[in-house]
C-alpha atoms as a PDB file:
ATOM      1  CA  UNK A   1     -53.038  32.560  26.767  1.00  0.00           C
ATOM      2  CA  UNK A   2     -50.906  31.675  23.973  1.00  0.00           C
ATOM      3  CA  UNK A   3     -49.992  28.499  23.018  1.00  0.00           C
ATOM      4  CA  UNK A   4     -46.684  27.366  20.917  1.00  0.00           C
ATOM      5  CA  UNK A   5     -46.823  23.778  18.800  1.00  0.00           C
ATOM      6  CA  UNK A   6     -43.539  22.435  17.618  1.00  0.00           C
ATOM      7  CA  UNK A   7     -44.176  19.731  14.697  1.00  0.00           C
ATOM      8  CA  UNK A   8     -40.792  17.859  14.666  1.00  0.00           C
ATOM      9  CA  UNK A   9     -40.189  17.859  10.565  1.00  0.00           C
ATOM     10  CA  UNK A  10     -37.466  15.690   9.014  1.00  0.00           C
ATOM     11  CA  UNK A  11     -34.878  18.397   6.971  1.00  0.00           C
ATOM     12  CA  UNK A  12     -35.711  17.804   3.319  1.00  0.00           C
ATOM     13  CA  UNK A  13     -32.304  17.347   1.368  1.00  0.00           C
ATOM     14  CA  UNK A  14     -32.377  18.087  -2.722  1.00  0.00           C
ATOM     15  CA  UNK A  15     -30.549  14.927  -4.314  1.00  0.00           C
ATOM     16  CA  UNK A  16     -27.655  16.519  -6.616  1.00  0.00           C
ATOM     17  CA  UNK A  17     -27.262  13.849  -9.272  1.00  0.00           C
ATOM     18  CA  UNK A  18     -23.207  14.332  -9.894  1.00  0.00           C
ATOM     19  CA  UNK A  19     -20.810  12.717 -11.859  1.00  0.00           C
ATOM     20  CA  UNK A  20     -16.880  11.949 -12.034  1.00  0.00           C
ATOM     21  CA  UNK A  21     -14.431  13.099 -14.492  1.00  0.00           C
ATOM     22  CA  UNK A  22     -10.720  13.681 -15.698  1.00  0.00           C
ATOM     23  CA  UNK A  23      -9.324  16.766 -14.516  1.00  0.00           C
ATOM     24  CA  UNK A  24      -7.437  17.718 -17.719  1.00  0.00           C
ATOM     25  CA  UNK A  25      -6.094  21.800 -18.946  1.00  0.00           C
ATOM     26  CA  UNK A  26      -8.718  22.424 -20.731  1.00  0.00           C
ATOM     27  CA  UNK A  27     -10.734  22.696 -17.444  1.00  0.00           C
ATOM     28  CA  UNK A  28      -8.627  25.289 -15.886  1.00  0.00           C
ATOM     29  CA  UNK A  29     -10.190  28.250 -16.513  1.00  0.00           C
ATOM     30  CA  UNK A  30     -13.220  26.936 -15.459  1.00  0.00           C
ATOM     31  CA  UNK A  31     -11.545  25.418 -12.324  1.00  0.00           C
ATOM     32  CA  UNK A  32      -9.916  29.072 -11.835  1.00  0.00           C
ATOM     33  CA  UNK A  33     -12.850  30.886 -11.108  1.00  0.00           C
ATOM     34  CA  UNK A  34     -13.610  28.425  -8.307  1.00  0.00           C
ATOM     35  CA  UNK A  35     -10.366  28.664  -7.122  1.00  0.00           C
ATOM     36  CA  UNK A  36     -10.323  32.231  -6.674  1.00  0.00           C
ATOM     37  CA  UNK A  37     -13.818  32.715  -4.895  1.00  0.00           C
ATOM     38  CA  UNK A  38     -13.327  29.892  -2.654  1.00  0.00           C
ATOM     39  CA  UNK A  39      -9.301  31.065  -1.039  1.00  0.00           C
ATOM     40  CA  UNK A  40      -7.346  34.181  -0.183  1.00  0.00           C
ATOM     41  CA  UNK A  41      -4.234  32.483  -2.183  1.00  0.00           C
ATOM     42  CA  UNK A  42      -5.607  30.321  -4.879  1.00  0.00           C
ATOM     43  CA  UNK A  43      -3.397  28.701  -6.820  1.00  0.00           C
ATOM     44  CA  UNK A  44      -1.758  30.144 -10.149  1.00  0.00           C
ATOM     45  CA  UNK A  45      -2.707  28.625 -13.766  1.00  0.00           C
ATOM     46  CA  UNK A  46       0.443  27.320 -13.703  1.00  0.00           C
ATOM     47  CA  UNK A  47       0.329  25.713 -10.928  1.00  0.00           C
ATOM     48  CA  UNK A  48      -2.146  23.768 -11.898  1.00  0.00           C
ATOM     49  CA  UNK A  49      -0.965  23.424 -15.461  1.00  0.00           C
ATOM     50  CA  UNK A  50       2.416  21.987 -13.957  1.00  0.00           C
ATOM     51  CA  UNK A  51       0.166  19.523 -12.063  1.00  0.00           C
ATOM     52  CA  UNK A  52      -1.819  18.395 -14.553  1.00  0.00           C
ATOM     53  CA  UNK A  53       1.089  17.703 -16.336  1.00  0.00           C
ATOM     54  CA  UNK A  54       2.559  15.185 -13.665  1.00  0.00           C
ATOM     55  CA  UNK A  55       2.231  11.979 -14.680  1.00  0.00           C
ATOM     56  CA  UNK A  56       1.901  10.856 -10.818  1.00  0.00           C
ATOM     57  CA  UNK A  57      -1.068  13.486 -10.295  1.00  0.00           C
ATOM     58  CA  UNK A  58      -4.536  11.717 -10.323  1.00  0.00           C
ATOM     59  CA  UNK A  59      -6.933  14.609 -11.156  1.00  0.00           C
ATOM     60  CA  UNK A  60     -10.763  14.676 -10.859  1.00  0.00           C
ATOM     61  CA  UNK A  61     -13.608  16.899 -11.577  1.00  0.00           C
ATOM     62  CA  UNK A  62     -17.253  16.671  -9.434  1.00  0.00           C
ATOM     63  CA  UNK A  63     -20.129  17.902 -12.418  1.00  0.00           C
ATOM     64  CA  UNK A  64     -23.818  18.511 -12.241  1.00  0.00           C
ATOM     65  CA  UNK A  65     -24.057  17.695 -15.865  1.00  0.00           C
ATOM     66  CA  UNK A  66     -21.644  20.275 -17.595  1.00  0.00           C
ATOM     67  CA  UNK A  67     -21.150  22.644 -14.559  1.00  0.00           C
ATOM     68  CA  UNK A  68     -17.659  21.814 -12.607  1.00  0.00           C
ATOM     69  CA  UNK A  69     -18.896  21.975  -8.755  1.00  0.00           C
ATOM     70  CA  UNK A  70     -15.478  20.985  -7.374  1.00  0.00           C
ATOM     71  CA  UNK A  71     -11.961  19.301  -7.770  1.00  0.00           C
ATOM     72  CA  UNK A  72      -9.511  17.397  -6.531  1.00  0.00           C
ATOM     73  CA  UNK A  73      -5.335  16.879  -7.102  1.00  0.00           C
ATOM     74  CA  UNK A  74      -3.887  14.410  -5.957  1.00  0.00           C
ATOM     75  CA  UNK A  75      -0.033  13.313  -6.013  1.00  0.00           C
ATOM     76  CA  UNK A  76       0.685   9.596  -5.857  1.00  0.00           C
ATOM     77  CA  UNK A  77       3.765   8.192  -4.498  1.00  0.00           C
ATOM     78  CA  UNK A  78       4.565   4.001  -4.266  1.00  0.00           C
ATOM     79  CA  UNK A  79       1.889   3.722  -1.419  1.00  0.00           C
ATOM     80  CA  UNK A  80       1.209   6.867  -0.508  1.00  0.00           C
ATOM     81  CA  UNK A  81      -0.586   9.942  -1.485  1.00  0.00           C
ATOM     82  CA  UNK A  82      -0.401  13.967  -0.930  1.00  0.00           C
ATOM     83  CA  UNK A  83      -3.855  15.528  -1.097  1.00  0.00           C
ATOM     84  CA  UNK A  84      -2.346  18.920  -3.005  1.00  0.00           C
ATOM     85  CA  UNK A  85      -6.033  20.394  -3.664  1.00  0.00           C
ATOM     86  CA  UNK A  86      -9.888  19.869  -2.976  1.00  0.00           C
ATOM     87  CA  UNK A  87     -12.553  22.249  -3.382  1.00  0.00           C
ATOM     88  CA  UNK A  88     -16.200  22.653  -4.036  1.00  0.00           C
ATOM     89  CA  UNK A  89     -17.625  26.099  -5.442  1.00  0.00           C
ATOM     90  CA  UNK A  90     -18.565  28.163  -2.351  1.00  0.00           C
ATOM     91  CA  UNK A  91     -22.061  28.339  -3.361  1.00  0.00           C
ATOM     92  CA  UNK A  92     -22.064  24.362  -3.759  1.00  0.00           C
ATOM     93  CA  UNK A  93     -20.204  23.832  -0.372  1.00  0.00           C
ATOM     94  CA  UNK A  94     -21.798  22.005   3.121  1.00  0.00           C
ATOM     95  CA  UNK A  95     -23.848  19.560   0.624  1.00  0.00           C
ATOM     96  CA  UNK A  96     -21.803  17.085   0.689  1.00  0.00           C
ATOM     97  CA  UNK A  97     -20.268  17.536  -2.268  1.00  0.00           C
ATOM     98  CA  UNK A  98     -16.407  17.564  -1.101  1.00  0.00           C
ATOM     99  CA  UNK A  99     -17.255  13.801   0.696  1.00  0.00           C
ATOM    100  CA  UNK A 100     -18.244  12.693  -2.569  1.00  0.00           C
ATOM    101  CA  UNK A 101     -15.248  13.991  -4.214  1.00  0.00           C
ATOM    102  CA  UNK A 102     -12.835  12.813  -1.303  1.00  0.00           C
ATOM    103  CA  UNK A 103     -14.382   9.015  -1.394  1.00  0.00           C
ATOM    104  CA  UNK A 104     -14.038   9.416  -5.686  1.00  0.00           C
ATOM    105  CA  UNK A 105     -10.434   9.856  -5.344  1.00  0.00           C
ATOM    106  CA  UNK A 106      -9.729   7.577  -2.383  1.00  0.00           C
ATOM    107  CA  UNK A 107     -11.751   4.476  -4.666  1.00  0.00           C
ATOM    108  CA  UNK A 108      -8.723   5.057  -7.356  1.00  0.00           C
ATOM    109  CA  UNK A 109      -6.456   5.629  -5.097  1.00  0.00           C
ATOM    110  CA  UNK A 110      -7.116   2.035  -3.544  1.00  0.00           C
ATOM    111  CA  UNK A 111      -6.680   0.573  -7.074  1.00  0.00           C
ATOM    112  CA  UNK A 112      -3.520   1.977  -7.159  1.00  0.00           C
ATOM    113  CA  UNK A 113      -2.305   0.203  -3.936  1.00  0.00           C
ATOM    114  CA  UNK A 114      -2.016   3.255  -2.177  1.00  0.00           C
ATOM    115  CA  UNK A 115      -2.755   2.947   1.658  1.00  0.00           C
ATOM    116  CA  UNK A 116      -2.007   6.519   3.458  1.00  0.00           C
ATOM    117  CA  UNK A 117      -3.548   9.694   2.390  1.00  0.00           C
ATOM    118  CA  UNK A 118      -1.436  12.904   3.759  1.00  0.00           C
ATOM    119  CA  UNK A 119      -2.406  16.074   3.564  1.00  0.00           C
ATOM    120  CA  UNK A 120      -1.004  19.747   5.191  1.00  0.00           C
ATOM    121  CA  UNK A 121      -3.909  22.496   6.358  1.00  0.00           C
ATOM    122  CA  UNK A 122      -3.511  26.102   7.276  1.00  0.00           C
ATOM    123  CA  UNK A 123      -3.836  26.162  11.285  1.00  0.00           C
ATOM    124  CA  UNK A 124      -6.283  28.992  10.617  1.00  0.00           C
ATOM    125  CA  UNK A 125      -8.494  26.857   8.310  1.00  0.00           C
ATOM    126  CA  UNK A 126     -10.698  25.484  10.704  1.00  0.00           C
ATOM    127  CA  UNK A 127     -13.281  24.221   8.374  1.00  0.00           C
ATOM    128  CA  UNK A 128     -10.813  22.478   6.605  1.00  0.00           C
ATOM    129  CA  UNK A 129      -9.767  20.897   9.764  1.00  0.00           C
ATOM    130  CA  UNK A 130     -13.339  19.936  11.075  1.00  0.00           C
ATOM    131  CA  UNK A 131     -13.787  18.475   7.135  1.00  0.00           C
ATOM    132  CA  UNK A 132     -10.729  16.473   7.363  1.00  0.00           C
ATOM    133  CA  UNK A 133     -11.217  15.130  10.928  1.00  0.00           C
ATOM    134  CA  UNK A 134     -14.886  14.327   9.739  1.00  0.00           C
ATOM    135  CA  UNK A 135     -13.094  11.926   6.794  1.00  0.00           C
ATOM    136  CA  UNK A 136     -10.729   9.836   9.451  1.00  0.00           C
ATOM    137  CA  UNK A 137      -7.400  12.280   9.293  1.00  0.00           C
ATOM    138  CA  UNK A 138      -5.435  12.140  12.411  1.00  0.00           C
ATOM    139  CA  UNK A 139      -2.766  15.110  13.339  1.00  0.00           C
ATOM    140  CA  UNK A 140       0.312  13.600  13.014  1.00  0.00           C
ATOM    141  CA  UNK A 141       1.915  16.761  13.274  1.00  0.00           C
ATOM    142  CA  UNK A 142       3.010  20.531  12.336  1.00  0.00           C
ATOM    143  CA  UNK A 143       5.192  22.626   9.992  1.00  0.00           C
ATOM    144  CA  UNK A 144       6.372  25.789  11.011  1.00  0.00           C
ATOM    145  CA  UNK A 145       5.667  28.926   8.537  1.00  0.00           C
ATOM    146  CA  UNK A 146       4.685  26.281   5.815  1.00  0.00           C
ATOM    147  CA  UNK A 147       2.805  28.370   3.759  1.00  0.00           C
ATOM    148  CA  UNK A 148       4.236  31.706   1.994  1.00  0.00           C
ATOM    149  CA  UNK A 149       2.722  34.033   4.516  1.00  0.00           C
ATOM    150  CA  UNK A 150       4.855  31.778   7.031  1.00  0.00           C
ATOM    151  CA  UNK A 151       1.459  29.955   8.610  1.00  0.00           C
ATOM    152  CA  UNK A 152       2.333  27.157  10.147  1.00  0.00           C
ATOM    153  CA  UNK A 153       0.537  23.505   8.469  1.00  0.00           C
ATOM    154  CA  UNK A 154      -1.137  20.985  10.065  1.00  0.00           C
ATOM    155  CA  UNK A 155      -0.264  17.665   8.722  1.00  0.00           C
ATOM    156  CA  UNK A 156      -2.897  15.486   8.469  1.00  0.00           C
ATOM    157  CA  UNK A 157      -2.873  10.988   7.636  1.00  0.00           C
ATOM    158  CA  UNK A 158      -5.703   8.983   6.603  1.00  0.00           C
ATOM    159  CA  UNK A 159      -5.018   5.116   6.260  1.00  0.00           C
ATOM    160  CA  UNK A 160      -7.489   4.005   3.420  1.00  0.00           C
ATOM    161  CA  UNK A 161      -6.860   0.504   3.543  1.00  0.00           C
END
């Protein structure tokens, strides 16, 4: 006779000590090579250069001391925000790491008055989806052929205050 013993263990978790900062150009190429492992249409350096060059763009970095693990863009309007990009280095991802991000940005946001957090998601991207629902977004909504491979978007809203 054989006999099985399950020992009920708690999951051990390895604290990342991360920090917050600027997302300026001179991180782009750095932020590039995240950005093209982590989609199938990443966006271009210019892109991103054109962002970073908004002066209504807030624009943060997630480090483990020098090592960029993720970023976020986002575009602020009077009360409002677009969430234009957020991402966490494949290897880095399901850690955590993108909440930490998403609550970095949504602190300044708050400080800038901004209430309402809005967002569009490739209907395909269901981890994006199950993220965002897991933050508070609600569907509000849908745009047909959105994206340049005519997906249709999911918009997403968050109220932050």
């Amino acid at each position: 006779m054989n006999w099985v013993i399950f020992i009920k263990t708690k999951p051990t978790t390895k604290l990342i000590n991360t920090s917050f900062s600027a997302f300026t150009v001179k991180d782009i190429n750095r932020v590039l090579e995240i950005e093209h492992l982590a989609y199938d249409s990443p966006w271009s350096e210019t892109q991103f250069v054109d962002s970073l060059n908004n002066p209504q763009i807030l624009a943060s970095l997630i480090l483990e001391g020098e090592q960029i693990l993720g970023y976020g863009i986002v575009l602020r309007a009077i009360d409002s925000a677009d969430l234009l990009n957020i991402c966490i280095h494949p290897d880095r991802q399901q850690q955590g790491l993108g909440i930490q991000l998403f609550n970095h940005l949504t602190q300044q946001l708050k400080i800038l008055s901004v209430d309402t957090i809005f967002i569009e998601v490739r209907m395909s991207n269901e981890s994006a989806l199950l993220f965002y629902q897991k933050l508070g977004f609600r569907s509000i909504g849908n745009r047909k052929k959105y994206y340049s491979n005519l997906e249709d978007a999911k918009i997403l809203r968050l109220q932050i205050s």
